[in-house]
Protein backbone atom coordinates (compact mmCIF):
# COMPACT_ATOMS: atom_id res chain seq x y z
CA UNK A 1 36.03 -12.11 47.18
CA UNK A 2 33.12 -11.07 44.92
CA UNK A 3 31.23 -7.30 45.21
CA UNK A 4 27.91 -8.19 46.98
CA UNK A 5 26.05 -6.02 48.99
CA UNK A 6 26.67 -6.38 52.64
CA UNK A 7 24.47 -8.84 54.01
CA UNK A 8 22.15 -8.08 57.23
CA UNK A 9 21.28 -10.82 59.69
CA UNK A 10 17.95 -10.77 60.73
CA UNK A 11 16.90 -12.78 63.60
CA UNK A 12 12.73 -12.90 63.69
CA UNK A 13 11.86 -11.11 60.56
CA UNK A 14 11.31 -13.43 57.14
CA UNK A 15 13.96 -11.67 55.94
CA UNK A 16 16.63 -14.87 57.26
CA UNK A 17 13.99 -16.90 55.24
CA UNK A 18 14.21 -15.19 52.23
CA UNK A 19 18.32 -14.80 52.01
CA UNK A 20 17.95 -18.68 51.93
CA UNK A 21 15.72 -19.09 49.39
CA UNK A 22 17.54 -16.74 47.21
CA UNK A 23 21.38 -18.17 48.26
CA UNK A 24 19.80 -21.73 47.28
CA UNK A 25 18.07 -20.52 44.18
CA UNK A 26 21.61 -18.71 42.97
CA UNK A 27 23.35 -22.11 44.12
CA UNK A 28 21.76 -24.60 41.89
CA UNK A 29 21.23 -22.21 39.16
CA UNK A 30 25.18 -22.12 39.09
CA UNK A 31 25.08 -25.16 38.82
CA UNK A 32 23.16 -25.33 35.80
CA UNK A 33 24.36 -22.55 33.80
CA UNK A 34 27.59 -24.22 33.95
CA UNK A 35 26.54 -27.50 33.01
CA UNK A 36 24.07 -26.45 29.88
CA UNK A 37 27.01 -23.64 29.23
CA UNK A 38 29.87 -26.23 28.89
CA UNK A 39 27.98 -28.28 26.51
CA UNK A 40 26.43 -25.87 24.18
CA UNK A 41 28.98 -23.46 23.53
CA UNK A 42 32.86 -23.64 22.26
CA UNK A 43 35.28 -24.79 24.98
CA UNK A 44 36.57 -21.80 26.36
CA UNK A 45 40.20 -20.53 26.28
CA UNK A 46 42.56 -20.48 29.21
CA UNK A 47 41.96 -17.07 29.71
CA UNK A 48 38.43 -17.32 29.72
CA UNK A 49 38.45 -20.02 32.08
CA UNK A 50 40.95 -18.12 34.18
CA UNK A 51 38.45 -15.31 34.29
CA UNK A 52 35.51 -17.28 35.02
CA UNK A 53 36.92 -19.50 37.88
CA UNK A 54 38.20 -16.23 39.73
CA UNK A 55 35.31 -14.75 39.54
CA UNK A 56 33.45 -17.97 41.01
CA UNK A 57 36.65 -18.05 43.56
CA UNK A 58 35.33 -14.30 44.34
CA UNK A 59 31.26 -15.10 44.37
CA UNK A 60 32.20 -18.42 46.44
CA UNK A 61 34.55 -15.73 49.28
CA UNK A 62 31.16 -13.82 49.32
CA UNK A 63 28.92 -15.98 49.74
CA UNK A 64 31.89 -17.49 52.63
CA UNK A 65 31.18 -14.18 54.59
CA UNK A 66 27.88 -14.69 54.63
CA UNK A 67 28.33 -18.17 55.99
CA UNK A 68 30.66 -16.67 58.85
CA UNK A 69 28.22 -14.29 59.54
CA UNK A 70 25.65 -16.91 59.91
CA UNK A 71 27.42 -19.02 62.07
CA UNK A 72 29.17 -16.33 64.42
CA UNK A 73 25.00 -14.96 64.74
CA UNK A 74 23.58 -18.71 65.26
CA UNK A 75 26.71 -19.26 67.74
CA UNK A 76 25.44 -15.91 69.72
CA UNK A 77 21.69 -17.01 69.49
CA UNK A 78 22.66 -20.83 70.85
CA UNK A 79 24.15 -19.26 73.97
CA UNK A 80 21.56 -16.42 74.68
CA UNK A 81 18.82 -19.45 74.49
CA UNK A 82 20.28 -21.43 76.91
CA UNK A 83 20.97 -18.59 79.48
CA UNK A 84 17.54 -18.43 79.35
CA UNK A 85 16.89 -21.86 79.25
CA UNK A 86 18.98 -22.33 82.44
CA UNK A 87 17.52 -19.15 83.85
CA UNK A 88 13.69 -20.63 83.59
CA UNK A 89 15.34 -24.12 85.06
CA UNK A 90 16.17 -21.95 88.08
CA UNK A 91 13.09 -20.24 88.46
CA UNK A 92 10.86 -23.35 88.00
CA UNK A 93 13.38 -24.42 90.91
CA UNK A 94 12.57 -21.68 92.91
CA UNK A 95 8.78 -21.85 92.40
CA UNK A 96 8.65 -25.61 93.50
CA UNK A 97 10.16 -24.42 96.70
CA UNK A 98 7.87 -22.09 97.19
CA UNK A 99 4.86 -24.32 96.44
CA UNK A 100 6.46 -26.75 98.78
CA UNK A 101 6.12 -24.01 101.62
CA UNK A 102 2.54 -22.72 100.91
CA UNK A 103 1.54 -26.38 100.79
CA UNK A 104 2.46 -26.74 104.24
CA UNK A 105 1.52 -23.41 105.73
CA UNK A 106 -2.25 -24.23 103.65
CA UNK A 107 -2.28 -27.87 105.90
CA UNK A 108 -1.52 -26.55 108.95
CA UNK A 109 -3.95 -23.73 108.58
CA UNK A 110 -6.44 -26.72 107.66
CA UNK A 111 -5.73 -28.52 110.87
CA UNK A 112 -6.73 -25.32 113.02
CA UNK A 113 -9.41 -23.55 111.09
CA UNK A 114 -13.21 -24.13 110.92
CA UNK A 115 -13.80 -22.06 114.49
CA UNK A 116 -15.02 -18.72 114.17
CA UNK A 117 -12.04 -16.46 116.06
CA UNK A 118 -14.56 -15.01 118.27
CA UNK A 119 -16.75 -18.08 119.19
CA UNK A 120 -12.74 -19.49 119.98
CA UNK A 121 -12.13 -16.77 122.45
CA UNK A 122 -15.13 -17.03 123.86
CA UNK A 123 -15.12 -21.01 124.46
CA UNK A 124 -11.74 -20.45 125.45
CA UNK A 125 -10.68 -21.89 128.97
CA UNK A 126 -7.24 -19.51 128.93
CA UNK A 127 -7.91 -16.57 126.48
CA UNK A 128 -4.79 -15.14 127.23
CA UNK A 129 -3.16 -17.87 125.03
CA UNK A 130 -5.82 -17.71 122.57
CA UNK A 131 -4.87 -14.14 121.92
CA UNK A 132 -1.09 -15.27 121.72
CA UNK A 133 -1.89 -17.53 119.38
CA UNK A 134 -3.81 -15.47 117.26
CA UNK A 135 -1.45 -12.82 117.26
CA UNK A 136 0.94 -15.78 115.85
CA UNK A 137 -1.84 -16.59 113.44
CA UNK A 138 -1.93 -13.10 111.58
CA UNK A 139 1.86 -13.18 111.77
CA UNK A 140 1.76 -16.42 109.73
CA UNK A 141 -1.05 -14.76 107.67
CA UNK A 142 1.48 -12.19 106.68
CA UNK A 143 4.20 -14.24 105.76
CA UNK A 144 1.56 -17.12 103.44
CA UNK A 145 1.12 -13.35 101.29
CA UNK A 146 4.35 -12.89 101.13
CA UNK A 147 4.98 -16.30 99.58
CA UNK A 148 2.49 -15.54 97.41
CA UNK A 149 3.71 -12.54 96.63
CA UNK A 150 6.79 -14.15 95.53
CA UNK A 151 5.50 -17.29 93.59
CA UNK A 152 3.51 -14.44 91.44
CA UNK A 153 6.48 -12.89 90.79
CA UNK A 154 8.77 -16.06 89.81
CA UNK A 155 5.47 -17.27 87.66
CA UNK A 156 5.45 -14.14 85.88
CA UNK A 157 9.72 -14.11 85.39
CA UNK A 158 9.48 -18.07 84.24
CA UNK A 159 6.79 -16.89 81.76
CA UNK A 160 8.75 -14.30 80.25
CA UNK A 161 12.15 -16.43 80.19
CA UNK A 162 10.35 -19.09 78.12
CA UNK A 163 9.08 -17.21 75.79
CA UNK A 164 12.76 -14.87 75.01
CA UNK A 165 14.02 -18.51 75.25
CA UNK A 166 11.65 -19.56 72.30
CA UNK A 167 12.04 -16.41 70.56
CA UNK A 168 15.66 -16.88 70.75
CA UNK A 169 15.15 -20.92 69.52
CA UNK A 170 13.16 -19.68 66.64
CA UNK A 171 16.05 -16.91 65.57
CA UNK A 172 18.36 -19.89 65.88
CA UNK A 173 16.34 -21.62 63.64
CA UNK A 174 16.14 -19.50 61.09
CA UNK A 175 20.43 -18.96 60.90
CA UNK A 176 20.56 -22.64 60.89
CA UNK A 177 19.09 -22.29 57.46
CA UNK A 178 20.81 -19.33 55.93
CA UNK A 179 24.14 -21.49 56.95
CA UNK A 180 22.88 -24.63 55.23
CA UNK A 181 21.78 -22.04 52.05
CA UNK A 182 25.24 -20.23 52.19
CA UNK A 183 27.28 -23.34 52.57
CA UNK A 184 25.66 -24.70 49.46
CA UNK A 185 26.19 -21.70 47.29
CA UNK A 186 29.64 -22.17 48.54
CA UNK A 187 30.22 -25.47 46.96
CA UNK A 188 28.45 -25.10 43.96
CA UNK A 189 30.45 -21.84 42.92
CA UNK A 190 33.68 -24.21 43.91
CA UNK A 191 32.39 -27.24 41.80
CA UNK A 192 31.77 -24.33 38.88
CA UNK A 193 35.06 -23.47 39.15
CA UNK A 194 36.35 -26.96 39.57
CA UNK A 195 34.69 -28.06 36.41
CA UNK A 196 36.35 -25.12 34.36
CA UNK A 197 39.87 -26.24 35.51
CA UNK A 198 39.08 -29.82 34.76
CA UNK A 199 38.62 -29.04 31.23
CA UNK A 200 42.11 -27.72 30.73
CA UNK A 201 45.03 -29.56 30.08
CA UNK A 202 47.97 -29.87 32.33
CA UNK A 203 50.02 -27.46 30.47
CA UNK A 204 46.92 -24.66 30.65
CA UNK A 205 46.89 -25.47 34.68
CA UNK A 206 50.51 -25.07 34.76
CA UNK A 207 50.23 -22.04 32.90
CA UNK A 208 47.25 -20.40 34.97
CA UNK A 209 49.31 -21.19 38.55
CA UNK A 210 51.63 -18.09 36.60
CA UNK A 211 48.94 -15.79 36.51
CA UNK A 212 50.34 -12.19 35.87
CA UNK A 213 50.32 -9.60 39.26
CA UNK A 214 47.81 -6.66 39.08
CA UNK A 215 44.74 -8.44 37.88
CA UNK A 216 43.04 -10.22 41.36
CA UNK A 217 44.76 -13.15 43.33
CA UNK A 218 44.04 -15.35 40.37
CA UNK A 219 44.09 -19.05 39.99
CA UNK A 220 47.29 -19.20 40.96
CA UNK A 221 49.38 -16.71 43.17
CA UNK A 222 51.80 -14.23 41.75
CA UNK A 223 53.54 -13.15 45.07
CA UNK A 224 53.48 -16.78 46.42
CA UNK A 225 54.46 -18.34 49.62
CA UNK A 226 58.19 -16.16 49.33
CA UNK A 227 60.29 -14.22 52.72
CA UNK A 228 57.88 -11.67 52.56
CA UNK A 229 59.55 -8.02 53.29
CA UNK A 230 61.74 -6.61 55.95
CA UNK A 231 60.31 -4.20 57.64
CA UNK A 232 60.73 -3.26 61.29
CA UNK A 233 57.31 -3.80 63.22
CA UNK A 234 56.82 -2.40 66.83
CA UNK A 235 54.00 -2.94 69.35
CA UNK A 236 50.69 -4.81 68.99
CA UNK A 237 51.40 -4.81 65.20
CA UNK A 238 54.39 -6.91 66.00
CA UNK A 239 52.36 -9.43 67.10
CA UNK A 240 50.13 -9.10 64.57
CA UNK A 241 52.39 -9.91 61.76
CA UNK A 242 54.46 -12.29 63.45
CA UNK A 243 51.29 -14.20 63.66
CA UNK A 244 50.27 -13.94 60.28
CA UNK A 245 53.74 -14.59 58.81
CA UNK A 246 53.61 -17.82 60.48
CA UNK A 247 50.62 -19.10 59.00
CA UNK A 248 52.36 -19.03 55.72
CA UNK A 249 51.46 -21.98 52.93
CA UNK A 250 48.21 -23.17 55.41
CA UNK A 251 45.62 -24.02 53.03
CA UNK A 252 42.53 -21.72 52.74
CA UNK A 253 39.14 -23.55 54.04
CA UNK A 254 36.08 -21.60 53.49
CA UNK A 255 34.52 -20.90 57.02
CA UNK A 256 38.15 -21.65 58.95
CA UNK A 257 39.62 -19.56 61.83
CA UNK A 258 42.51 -21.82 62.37
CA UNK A 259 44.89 -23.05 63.80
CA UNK A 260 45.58 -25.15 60.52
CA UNK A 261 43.23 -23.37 57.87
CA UNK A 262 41.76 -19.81 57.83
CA UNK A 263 39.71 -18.10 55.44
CA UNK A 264 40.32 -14.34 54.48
CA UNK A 265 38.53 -13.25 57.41
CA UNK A 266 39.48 -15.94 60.03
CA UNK A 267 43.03 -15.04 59.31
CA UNK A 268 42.60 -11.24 60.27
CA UNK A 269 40.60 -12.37 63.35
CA UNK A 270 43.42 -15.01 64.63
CA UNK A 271 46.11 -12.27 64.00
CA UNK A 272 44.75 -9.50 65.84
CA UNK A 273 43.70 -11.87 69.00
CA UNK A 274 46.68 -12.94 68.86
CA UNK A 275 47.77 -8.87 69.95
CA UNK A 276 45.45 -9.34 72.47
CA UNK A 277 42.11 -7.56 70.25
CA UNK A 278 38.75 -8.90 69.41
CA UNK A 279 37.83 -8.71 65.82
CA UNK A 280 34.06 -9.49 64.37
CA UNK A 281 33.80 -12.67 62.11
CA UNK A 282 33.16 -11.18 58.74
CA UNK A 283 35.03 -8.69 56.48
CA UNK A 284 31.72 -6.63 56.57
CA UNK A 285 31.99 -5.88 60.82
CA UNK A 286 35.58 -6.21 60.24
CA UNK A 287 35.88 -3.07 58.24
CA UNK A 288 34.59 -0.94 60.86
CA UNK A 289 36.19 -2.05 63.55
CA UNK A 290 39.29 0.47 64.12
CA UNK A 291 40.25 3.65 62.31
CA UNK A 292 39.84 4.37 59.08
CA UNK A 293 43.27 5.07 56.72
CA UNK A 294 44.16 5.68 53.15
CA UNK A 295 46.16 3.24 51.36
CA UNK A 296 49.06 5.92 51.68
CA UNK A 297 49.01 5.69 55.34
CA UNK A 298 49.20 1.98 55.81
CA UNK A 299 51.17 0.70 58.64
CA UNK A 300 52.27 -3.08 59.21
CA UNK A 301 49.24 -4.59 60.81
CA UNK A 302 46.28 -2.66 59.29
CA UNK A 303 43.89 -4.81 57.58
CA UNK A 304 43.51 -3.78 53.79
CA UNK A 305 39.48 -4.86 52.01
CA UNK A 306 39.19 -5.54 48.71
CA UNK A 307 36.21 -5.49 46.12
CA UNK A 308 33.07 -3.37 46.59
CA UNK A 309 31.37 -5.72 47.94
CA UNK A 310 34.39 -5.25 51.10
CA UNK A 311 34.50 -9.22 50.45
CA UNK A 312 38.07 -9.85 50.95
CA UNK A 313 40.92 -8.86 53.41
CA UNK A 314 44.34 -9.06 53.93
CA UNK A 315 47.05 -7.99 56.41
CA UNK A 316 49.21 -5.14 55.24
CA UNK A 317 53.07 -6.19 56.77
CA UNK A 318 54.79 -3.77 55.41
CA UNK A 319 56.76 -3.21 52.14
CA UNK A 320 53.82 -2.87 50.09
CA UNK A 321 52.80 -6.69 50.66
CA UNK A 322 50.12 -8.08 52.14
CA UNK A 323 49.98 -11.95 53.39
CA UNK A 324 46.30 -13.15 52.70
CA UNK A 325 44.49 -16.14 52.38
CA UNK A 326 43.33 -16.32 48.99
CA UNK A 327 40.77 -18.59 47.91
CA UNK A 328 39.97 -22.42 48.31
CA UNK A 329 42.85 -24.60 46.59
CA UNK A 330 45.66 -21.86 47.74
CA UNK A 331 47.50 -21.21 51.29
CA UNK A 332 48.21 -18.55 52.90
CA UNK A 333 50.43 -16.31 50.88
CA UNK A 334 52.12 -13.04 50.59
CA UNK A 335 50.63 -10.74 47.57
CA UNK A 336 51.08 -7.19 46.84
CA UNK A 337 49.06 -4.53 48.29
CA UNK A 338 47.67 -3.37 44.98
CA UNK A 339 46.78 -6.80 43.72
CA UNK A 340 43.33 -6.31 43.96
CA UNK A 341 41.07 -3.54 43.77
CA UNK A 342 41.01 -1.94 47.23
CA UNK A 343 38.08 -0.72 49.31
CA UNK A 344 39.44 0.63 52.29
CA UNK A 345 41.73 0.08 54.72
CA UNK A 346 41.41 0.04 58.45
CA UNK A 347 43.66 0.24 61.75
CA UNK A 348 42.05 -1.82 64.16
CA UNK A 349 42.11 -0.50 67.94
């Protein structure tokens, strides 16, 4: 739920490399400034430790959508490598055959050779089935270069599928370790935030799980699980916010798509397939995935962004709510439109 600039998957370049150095870097120094911060200055109020937790709460959505991102890319990479993987299985296959039959037509071509054609026709005590048989013999010439023919071009097809499949392995690769760099980001901004909650007393908890509307989704939630509104939904968007109205008071899990927890983005995506439309994985695809309306025009069903960093995203049902899944330790909730500061809004198609 945090503003960071939209992150760009890169499958061969060091670029993957680098976005994990940095996410692990950020993650442990989180870590630390916490630690060293909680011990060297005052204890902070409760509405300085409401502040910093959602802002962790925001950083940790963030660095969440970078996580799905990572895993919907090294989910798309794992499948392309072992089409090709599969398809090189089938050529080697193929190319076995084929060595199969040259190795044959090469014996039997052993068996008759070593006699000059002419000296053969000559010696010959019936050349009229010499010349048969040579006629058969070019024939069989023909077809040994057209096997040939083919094993080049199955050698040259197995060559290139191995090497897309390694290119594709190595991509993997290299997601495989932005997800294990966003994932620990992830928890340390969560364990930050933990740690700030732990030092307040039960009261101050109680007190933050009230946290005033109009500010950000908070520690707590101001609109709440609730009846959400009224309003009279027709079409695809029916579906839509049926959907989404029944996954009311599921917990939020960071990297979730359902059916029992969802994060921001997994709940837009399970909502809208659930009209029958594909949705990308992260906020940041998400957002330009239909048409683009002004927060005057919203319609129940349109998926409302959040942040400048477009790193949160709720579903607009009407009656200036939204239901939402907010952050790790909440559920699925209703929450007003406005709650939050609003990037754009978008009707899918």
């Amino acid at each position: 739920m945090a503003s960071h600039r939209k992150p760009r998957t890169s499958q061969l370049t060091g670029i993957t490399a680098r976005t994990a150095v940095t996410l692990a870097t950020a993650a442990a120094a989180s870590v630390t400034v916490f630690s060293h911060t909680g011990n060297a200055d005052p204890k902070p109020t409760p509405d300085e430790v409401k502040s910093q937790v959602d802002a962790l709460y925001r950083q940790a959505e963030a660095a969440t959508q970078q996580y799905d991102g990572a895993e919907a890319q090294a989910t798309t990479l794992q499948q392309r490598a072992t089409q090709l993987q599969q398809q090189a299985a089938r050529t080697d296959a193929g190319m076995n055959s084929l060595r199969t039959r040259l190795g044959a037509v090469a014996a039997a071509q052993y068996r008759s050779g070593g006699i000059d054609p002419t000296l053969q026709l000559l010696t010959s005590a019936h050349p009229d089935d010499y010349l048969q048989r040579a006629g058969s013999l070019n024939r069989a010439a023909a077809a040994e270069q057209e096997l040939l023919n083919q094993y080049g071009v199955q050698q040259r097809a197995l060559h290139q599928q191995q090497s897309a499949a390694a290119t594709q392995l190595a991509a993997l690769q290299a997601e495989r370790q932005r997800l294990t760099a966003a994932r620990a980001l992830i928890q340390a901004k969560l364990a930050a935030a933990q740690q700030l909650l732990d030092s307040l007393n039960a009261a101050q908890r109680a007190t933050l799980q009230q946290a005033p509307t109009g500010a950000g989704p908070g520690v707590g939630s101001a609109a709440g699980p609730g009846t959400g509104p009224d309003v009279p939904v027709s079409g695809r968007a029916a579906a839509v916010v049926a959907f989404a109205r029944a996954q009311i008071g599921k917990p939020y899990v960071w990297g979730a798509t359902g059916p029992g927890a969802y994060d921001c983005s997994g709940l837009t995506q399970a909502a809208w397939a659930a009209a029958g439309v594909s949705l990308p994985r992260t906020t940041y695809d998400q957002i330009g995935a239909g048409q683009r309306v002004s927060s005057s025009q919203l319609r129940p069903g349109d998926l409302v962004f959040y942040y400048s960093g477009i790193s949160h995203v709720g579903i607009y049902v009407g009656g200036g709510e939204i239901v939402h899944a907010p952050h790790p330790g909440a559920a699925v909730e209703y929450a007003p439109v406005g709650e939050m500061p609003i990037s754009g809004a978008v009707r899918p198609a």
